[in-house]
N, C-alpha and C. Protein backbone atom coordinates (compact mmCIF):
# COMPACT_ATOMS: atom_id res chain seq x y z
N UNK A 1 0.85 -1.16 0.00
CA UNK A 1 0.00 0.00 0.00
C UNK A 1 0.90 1.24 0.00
N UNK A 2 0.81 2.20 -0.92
CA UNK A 2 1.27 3.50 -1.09
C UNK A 2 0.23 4.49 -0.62
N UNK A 3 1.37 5.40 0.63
CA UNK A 3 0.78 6.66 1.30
C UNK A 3 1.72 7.72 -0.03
N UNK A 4 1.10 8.97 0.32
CA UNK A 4 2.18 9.97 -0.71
C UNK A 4 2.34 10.78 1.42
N UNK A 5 3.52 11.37 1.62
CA UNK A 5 3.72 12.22 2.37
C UNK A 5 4.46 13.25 1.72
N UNK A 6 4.07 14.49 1.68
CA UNK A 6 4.41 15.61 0.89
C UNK A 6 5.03 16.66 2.07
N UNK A 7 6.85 16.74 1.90
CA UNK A 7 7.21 17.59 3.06
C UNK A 7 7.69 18.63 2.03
N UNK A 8 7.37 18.82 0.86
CA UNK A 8 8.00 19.78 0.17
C UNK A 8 6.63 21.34 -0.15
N UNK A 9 6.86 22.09 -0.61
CA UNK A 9 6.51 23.74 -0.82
C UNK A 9 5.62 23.27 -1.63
N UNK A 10 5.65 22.35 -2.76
CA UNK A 10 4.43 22.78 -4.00
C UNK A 10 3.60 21.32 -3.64
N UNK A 11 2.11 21.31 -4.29
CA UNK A 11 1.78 20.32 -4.47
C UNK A 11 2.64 18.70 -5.36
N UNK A 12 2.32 17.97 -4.90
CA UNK A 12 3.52 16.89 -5.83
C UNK A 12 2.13 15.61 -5.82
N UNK A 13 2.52 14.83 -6.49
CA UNK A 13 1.47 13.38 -6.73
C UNK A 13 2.70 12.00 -7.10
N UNK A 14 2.04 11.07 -6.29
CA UNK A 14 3.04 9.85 -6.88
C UNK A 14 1.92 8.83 -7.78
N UNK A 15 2.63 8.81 -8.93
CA UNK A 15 2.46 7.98 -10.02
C UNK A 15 2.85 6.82 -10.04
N UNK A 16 2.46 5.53 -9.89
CA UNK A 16 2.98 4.68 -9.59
C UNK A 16 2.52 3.34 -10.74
N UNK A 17 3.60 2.60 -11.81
CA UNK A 17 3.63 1.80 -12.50
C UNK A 17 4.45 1.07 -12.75
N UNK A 18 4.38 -0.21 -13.42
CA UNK A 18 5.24 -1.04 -13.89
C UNK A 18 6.26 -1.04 -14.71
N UNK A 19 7.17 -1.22 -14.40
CA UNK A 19 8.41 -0.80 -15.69
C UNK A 19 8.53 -1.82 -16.22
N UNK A 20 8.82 -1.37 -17.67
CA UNK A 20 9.63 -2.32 -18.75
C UNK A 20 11.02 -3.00 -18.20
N UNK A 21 11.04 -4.27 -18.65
CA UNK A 21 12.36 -4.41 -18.02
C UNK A 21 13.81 -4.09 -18.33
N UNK A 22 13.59 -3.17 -19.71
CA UNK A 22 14.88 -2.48 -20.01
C UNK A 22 14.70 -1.10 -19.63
N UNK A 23 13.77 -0.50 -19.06
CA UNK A 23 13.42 0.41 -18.69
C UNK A 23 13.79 0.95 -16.95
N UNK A 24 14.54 2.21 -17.31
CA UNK A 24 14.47 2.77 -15.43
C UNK A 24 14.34 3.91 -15.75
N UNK A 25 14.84 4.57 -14.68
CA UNK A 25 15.03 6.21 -13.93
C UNK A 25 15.47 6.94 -15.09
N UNK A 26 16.26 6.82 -16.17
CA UNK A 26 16.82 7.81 -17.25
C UNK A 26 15.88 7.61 -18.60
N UNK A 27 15.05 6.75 -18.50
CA UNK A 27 13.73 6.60 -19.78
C UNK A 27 12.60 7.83 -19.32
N UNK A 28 12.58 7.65 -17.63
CA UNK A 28 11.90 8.25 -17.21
C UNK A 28 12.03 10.13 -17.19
N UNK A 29 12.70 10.36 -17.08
CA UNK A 29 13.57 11.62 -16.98
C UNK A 29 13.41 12.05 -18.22
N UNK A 30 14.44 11.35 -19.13
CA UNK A 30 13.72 11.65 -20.99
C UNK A 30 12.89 12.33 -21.27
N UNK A 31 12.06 11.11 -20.72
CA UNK A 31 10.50 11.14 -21.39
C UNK A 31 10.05 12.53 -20.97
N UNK A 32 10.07 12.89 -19.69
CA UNK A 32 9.28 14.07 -18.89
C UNK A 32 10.18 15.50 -19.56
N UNK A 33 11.60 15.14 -20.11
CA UNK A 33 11.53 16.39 -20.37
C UNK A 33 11.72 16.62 -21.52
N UNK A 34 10.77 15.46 -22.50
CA UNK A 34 10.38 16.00 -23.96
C UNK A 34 8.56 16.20 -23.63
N UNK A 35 8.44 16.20 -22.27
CA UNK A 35 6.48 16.22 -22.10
C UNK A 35 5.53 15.15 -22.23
N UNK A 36 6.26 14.19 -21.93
CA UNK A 36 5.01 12.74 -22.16
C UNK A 36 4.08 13.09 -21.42
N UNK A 37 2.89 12.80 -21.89
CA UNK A 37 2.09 12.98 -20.76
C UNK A 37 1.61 11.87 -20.27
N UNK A 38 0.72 11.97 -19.15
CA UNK A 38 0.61 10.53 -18.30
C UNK A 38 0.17 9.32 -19.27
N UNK A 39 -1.12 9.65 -20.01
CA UNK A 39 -1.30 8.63 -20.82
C UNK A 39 -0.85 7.95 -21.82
N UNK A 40 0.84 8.56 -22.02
CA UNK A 40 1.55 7.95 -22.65
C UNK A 40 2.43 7.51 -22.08
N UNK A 41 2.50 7.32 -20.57
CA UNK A 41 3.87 6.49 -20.29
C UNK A 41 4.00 5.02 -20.58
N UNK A 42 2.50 4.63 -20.55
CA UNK A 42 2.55 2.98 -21.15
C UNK A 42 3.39 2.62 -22.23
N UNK A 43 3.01 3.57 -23.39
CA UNK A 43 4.18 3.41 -24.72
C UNK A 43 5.62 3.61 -24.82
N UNK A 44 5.64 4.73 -23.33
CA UNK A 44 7.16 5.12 -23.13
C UNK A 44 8.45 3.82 -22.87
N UNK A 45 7.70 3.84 -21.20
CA UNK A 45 8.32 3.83 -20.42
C UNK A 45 8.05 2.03 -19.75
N UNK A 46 6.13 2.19 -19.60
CA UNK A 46 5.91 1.21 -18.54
C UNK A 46 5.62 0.42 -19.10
N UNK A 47 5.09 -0.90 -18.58
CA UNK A 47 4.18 -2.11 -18.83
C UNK A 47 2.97 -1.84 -18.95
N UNK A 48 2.31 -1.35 -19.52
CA UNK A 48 0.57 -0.99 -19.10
C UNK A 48 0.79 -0.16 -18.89
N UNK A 49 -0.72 0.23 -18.63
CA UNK A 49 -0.83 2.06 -18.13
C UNK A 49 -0.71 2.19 -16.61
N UNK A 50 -0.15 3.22 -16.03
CA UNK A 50 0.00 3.55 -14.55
C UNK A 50 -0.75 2.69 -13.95
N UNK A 51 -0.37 2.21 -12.34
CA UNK A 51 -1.96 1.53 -11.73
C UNK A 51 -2.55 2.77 -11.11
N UNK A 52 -2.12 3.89 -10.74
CA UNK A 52 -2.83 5.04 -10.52
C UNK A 52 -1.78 6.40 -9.80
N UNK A 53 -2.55 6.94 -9.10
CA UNK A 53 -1.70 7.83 -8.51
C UNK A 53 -2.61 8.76 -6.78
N UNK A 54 -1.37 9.34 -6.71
CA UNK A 54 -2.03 9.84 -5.00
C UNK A 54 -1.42 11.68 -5.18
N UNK A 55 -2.49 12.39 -4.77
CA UNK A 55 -1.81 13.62 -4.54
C UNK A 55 -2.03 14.15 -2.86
N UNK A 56 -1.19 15.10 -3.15
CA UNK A 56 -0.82 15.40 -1.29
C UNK A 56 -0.41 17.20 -1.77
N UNK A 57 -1.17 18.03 -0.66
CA UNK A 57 -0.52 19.25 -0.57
C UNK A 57 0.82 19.56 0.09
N UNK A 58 1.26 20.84 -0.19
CA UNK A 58 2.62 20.97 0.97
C UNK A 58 1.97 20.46 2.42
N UNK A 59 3.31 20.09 2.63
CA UNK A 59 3.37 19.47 4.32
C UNK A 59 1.66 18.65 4.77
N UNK A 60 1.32 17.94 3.85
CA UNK A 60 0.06 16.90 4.40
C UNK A 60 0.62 15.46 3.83
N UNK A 61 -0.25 14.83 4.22
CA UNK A 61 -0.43 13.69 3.66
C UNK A 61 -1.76 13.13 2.53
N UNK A 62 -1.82 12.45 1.70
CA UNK A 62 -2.74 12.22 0.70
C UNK A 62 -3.60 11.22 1.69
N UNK A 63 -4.82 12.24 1.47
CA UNK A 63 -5.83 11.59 2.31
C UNK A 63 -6.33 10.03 1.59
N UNK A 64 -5.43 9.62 0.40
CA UNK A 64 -6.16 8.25 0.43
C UNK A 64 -4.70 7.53 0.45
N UNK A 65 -4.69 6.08 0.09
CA UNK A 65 -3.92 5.24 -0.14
C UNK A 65 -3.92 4.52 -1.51
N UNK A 66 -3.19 3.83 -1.67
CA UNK A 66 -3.06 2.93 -3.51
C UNK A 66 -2.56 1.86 -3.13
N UNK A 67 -3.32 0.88 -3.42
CA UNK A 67 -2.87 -0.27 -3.11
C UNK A 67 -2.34 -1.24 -4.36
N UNK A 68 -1.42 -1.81 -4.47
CA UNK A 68 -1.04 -2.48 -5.41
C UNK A 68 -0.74 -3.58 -5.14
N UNK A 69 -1.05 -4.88 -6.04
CA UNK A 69 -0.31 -6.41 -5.98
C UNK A 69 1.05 -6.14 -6.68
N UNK A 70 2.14 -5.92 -5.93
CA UNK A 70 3.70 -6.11 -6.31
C UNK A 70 4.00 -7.05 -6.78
N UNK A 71 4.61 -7.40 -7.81
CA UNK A 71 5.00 -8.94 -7.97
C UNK A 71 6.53 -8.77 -7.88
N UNK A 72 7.09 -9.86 -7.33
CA UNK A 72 8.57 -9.98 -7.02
C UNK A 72 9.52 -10.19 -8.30
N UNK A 73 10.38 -9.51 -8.12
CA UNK A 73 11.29 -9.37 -9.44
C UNK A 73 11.24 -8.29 -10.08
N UNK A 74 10.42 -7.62 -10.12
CA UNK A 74 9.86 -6.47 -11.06
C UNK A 74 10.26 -5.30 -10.38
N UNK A 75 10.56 -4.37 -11.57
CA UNK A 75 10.34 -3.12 -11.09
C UNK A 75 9.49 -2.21 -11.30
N UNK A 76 9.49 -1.17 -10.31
CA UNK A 76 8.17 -0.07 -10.55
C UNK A 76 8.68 1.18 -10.78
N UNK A 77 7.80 2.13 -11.27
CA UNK A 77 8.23 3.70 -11.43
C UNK A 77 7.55 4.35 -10.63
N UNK A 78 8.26 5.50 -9.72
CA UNK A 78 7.64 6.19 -8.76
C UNK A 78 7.92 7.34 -9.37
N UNK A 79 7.07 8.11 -9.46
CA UNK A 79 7.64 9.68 -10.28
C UNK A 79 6.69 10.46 -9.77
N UNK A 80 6.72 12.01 -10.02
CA UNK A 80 5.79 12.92 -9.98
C UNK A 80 5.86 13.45 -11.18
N UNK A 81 4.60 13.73 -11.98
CA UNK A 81 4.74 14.37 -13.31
C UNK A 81 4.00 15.78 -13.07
N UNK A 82 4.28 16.72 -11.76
CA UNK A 82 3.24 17.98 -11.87
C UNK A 82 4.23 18.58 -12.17
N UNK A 83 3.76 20.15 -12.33
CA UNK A 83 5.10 21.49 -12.66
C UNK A 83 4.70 22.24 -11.08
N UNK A 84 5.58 23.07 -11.01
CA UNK A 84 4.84 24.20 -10.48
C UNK A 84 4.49 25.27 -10.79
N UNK A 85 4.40 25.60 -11.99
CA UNK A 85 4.07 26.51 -12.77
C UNK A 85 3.42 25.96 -14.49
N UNK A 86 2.73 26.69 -15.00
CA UNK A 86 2.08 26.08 -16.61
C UNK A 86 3.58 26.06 -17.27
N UNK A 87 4.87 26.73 -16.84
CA UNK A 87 5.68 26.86 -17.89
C UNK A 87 7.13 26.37 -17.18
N UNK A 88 6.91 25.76 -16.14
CA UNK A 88 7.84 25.17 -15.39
C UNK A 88 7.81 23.25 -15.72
N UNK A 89 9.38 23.10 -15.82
CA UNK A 89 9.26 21.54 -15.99
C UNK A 89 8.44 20.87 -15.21
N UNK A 90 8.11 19.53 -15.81
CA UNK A 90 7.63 18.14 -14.69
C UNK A 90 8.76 18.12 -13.62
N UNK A 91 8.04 17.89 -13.09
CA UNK A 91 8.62 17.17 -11.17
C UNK A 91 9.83 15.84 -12.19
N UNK A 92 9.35 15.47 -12.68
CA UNK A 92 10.11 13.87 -13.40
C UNK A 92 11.15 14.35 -14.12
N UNK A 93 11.32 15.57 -15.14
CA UNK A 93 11.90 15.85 -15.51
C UNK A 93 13.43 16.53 -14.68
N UNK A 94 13.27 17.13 -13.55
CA UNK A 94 14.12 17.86 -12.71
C UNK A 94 14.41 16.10 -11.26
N UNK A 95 14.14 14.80 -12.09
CA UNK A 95 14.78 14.01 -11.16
C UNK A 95 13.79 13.18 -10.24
N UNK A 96 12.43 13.79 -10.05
CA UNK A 96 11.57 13.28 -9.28
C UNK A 96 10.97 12.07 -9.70
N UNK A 97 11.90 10.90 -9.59
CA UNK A 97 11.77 9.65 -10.24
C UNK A 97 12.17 8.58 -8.44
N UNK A 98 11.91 7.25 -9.14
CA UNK A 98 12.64 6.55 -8.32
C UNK A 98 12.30 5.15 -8.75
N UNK A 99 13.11 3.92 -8.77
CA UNK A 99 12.82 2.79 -8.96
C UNK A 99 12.79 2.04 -7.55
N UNK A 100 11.64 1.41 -7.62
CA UNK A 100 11.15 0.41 -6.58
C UNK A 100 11.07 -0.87 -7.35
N UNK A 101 12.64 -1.96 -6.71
CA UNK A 101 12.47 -3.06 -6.94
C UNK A 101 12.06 -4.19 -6.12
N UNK A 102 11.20 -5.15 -5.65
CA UNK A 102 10.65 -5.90 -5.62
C UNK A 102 11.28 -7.12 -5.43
N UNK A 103 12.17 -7.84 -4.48
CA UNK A 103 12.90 -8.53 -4.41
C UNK A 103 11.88 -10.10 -3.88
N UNK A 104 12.20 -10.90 -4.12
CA UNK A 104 11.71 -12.09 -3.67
C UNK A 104 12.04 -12.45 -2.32
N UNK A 105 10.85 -13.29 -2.04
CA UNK A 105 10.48 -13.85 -0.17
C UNK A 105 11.40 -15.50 -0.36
């Protein structure tokens, strides 16, 4: 289960999907700073389309949760794709990425 906790100044959201398996953190980055937009990360980046996402204001927490079946071995993409401005990069683009791998029990 994914909480988002937001200790930063702007609004942020975590995006959370399946990666390709030649796929990480620098497909991701790419992508955001030629403008993919969400409904194209499936073609980009991921396996399928996002399983969803959580947003959170400065200093709160996202009043819901995301629950996902992880499967072991795999990796996931954690990113934020907001700006803080209409003319300011993605969150993804300036780094706001992360790979979550999934190790076996």
């Amino acid at each position: 289960m994914f909480v988002l906790q937001n200790r930063g100044r702007v609004v942020h959201e975590l995006v959370v999907g399946l990666l390709r398996p030649e796929s990480g953190a620098a497909q991701m980055v790419e992508a955001a700073q030629k403008n993919a937009r969400l409904r194209d990360l499936g073609s980009l980046y991921l396996d399928g389309p996002p399983f969803g996402a959580l947003l959170s204001w400065p200093g709160a927490t996202s009043p819901s949760r995301l629950e996902v079946d992880l499967q072991a071995g795999r990796d996931y993409a954690l990113l934020c794709q907001l700006r803080d401005t209409t003319t300011s990069p993605q969150h993804t683009a300036l780094g706001m990425v992360h790979v979550l791998h999934v190790r076996r029990m």
